[in-house]
Protein backbone atom coordinates (compact mmCIF):
# COMPACT_ATOMS: atom_id res chain seq x y z
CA UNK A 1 179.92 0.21 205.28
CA UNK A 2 181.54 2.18 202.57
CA UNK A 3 184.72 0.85 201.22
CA UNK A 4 186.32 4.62 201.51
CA UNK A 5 185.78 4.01 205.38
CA UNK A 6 187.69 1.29 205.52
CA UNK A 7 191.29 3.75 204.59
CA UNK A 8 190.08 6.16 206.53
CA UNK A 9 189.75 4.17 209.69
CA UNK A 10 193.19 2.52 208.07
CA UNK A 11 194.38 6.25 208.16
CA UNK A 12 193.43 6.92 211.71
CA UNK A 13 194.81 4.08 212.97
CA UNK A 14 198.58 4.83 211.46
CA UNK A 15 198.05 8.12 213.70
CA UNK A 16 197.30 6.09 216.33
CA UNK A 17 200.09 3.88 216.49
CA UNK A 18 202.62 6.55 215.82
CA UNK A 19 201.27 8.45 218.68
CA UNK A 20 201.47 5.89 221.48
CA UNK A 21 205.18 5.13 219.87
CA UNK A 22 206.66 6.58 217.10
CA UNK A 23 208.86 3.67 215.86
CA UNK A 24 205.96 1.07 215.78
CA UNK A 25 205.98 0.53 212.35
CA UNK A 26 209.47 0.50 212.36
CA UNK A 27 209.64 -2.35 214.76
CA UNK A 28 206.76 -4.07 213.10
CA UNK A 29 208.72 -4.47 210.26
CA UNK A 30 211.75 -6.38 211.68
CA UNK A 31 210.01 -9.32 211.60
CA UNK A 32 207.59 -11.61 214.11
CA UNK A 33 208.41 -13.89 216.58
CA UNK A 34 205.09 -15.28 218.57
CA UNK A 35 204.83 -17.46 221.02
CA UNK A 36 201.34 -18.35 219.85
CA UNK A 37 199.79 -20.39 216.91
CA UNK A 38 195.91 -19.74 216.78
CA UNK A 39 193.62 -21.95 215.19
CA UNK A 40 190.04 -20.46 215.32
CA UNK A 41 187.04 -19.77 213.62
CA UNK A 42 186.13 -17.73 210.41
CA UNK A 43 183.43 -15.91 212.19
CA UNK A 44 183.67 -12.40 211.77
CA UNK A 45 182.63 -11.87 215.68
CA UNK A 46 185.58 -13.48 216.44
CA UNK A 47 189.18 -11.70 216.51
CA UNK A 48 191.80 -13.95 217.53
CA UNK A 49 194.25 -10.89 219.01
CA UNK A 50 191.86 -8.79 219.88
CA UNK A 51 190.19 -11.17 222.49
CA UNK A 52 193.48 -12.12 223.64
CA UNK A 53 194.57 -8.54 224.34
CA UNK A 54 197.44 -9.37 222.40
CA UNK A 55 199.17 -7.07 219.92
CA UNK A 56 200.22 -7.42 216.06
CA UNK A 57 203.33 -9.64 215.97
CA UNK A 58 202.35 -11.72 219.15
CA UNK A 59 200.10 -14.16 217.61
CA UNK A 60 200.34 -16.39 214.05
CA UNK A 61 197.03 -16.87 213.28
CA UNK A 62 194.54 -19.72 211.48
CA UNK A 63 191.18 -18.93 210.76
CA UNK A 64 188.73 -21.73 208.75
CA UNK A 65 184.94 -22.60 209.11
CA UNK A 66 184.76 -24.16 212.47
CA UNK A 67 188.48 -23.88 213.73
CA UNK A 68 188.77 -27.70 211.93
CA UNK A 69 192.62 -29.11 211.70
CA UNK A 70 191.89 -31.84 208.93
CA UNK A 71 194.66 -33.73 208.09
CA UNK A 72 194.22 -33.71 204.31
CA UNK A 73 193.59 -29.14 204.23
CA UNK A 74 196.84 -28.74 202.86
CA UNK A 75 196.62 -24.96 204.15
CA UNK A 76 196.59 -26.13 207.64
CA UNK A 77 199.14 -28.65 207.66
CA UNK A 78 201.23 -26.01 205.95
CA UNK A 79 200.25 -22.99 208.83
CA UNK A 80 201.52 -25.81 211.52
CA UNK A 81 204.72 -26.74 209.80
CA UNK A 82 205.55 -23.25 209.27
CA UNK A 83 204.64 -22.02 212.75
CA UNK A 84 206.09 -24.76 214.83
CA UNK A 85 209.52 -25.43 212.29
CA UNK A 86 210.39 -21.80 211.39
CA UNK A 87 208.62 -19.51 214.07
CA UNK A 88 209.56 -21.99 217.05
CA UNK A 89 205.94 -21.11 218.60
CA UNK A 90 205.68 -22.87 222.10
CA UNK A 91 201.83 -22.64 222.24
CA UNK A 92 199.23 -23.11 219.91
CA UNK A 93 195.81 -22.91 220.17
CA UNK A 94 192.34 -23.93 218.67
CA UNK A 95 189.67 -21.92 220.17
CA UNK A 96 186.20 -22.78 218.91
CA UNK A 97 183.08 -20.17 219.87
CA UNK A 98 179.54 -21.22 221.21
CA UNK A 99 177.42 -19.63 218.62
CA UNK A 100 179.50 -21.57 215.42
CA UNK A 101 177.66 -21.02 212.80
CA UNK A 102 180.06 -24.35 211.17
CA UNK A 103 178.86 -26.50 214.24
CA UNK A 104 175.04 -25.66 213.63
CA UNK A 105 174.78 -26.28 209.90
CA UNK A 106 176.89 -29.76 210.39
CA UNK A 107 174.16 -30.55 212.66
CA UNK A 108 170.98 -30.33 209.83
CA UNK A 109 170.66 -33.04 207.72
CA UNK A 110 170.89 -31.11 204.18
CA UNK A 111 172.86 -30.68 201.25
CA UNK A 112 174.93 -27.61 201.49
CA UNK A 113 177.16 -27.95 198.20
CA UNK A 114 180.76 -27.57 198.39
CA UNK A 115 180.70 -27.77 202.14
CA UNK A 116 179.54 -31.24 202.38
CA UNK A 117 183.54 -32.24 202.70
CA UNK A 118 184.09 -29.84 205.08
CA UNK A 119 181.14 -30.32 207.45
CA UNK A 120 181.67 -33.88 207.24
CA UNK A 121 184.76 -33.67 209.61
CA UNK A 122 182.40 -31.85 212.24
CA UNK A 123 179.78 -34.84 211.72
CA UNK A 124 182.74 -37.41 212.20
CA UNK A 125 182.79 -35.78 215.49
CA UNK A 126 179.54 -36.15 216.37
CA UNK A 127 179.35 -39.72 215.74
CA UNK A 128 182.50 -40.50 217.83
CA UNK A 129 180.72 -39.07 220.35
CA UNK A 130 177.41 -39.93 219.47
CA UNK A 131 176.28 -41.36 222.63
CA UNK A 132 176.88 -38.61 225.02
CA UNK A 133 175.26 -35.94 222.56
CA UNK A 134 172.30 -37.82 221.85
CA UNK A 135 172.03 -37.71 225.85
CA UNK A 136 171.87 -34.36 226.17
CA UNK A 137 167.90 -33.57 225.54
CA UNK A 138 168.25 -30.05 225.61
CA UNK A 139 169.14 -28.97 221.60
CA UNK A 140 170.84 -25.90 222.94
CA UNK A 141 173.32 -27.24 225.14
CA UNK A 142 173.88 -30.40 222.72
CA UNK A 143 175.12 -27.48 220.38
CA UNK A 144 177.52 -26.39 222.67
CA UNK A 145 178.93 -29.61 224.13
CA UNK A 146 179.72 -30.54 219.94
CA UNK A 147 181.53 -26.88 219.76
CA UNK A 148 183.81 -28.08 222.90
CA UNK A 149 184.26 -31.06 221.73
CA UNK A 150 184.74 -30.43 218.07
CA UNK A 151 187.67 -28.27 219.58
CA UNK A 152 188.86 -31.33 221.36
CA UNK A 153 188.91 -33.31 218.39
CA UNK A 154 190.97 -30.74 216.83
CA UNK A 155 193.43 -30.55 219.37
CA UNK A 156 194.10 -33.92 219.12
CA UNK A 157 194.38 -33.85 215.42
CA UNK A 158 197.14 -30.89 216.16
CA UNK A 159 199.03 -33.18 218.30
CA UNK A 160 198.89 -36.50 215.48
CA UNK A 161 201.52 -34.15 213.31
CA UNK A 162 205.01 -34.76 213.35
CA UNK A 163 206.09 -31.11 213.74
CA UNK A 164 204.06 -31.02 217.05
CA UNK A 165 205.35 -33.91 218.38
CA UNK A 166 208.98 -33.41 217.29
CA UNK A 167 208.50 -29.78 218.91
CA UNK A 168 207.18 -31.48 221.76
CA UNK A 169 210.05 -33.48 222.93
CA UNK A 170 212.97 -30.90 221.43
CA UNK A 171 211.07 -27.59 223.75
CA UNK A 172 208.00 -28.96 225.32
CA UNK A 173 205.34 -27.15 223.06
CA UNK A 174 201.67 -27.16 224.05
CA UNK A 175 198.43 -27.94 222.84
CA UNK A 176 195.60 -26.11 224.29
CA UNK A 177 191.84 -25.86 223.59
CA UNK A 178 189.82 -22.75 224.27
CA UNK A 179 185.97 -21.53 223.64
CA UNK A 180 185.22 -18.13 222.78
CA UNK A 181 181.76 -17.36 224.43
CA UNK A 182 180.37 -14.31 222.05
CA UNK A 183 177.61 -13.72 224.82
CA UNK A 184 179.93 -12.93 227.54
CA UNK A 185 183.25 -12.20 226.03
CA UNK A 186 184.52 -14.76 227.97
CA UNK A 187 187.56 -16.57 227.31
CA UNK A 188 187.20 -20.30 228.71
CA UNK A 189 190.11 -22.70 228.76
CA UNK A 190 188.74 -26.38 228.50
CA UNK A 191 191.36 -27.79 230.53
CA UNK A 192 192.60 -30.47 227.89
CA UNK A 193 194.92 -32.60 229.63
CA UNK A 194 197.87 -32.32 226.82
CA UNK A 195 200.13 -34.79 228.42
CA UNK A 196 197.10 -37.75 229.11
CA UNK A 197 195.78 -37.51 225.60
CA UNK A 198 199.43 -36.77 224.05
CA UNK A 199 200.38 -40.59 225.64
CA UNK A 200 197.07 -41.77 224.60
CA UNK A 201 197.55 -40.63 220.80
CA UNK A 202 201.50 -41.58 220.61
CA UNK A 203 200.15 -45.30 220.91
CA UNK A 204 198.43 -45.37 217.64
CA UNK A 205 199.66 -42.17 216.22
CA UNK A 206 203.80 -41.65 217.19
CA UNK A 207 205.79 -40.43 214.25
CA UNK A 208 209.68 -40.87 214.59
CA UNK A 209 212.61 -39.69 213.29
């Protein structure tokens, strides 16, 4: 794609807005207030308000190779503090996608430079739950069960912050875990069950004031 597309499309877009309401940008630039935090994937297939069907302002928004929530990535320990402490979100989100590009390359056994460190975190998932992967016989669908359960992982490591857990008691905020399916467009909820594996965490992982 040319580069002079991109401000043209940029250009029709303004129009649009202004025609459906003529004091978007206006309102746009009061300031945000969403009620989401989403945590998902680099992937360029993936566009975290556009699969929603939410609009600009609605969502605060995350985006790394393979959705991870590492406690040491200083960027998204800062994204969560800033979100839960100063936006007051009540939801956030990591939403992985079958398909991850992250996910597959974690699962060859080569060197792939700088994103050894990286991928390592997705391989730490894998051998947590190394026994009911190595189970599955069917390389496809062992693919997919790491994706869900690499957004599991994350979810959990969402809820080991203080600022979640704080938020948690202060205005009940919640953690939820989504995939992404690029071959359907579907949007499928994992059904983490936030207050089981909140208790479960606190016991090892309960941060007070």
């Amino acid at each position: 794609m040319d580069i002079e597309q991109i401000f043209e499309n940029n250009k029709k877009w303004i129009a649009k807005q202004l025609q459906t309401n003529e004091n978007y940008f206006d309102e746009l630039g009061k300031g945000q207030s969403p009620e989401f935090l989403y945590i998902g994937c680099s992937d360029s297939r993936v566009s975290a308000e556009e699969l929603m069907g939410l609009q600009p302002g609605d969502v605060f928004v995350h985006r790394n190779i393979a959705n991870m929530v590492p406690n040491t990535d200083l960027n998204s320990m800062s994204v969560i503090n800033y979100a839960v402490m100063h936006l007051k979100v009540n939801h956030i989100v990591v939403c992985g996608h079958y398909g991850c590009g992250g996910v597959h390359a974690a699962m060859q056994q080569s060197d792939l430079g700088i994103l050894n460190p990286w991928l390592r975190n997705i391989r730490d998932v894998y051998r947590i739950h190394r026994k009911e992967l190595d189970a599955l016989t069917d390389e496809e669908e062992k693919y997919k069960r790491l994706i869900e359960l690499n957004v599991q992982e994350q979810c959990m490591n969402v809820i080991k912050t203080a600022e979640v857990q704080k938020a948690n008691r202060e205005r009940n905020l919640k953690v939820y875990g989504w995939i992404f399916d690029i071959h359907s467009g579907e949007l499928i909820d994992l059904k983490i069950d936030f207050d089981a594996t909140l208790k479960n965490i606190m016991s090892i992982y309960k941060i007070t004031d």
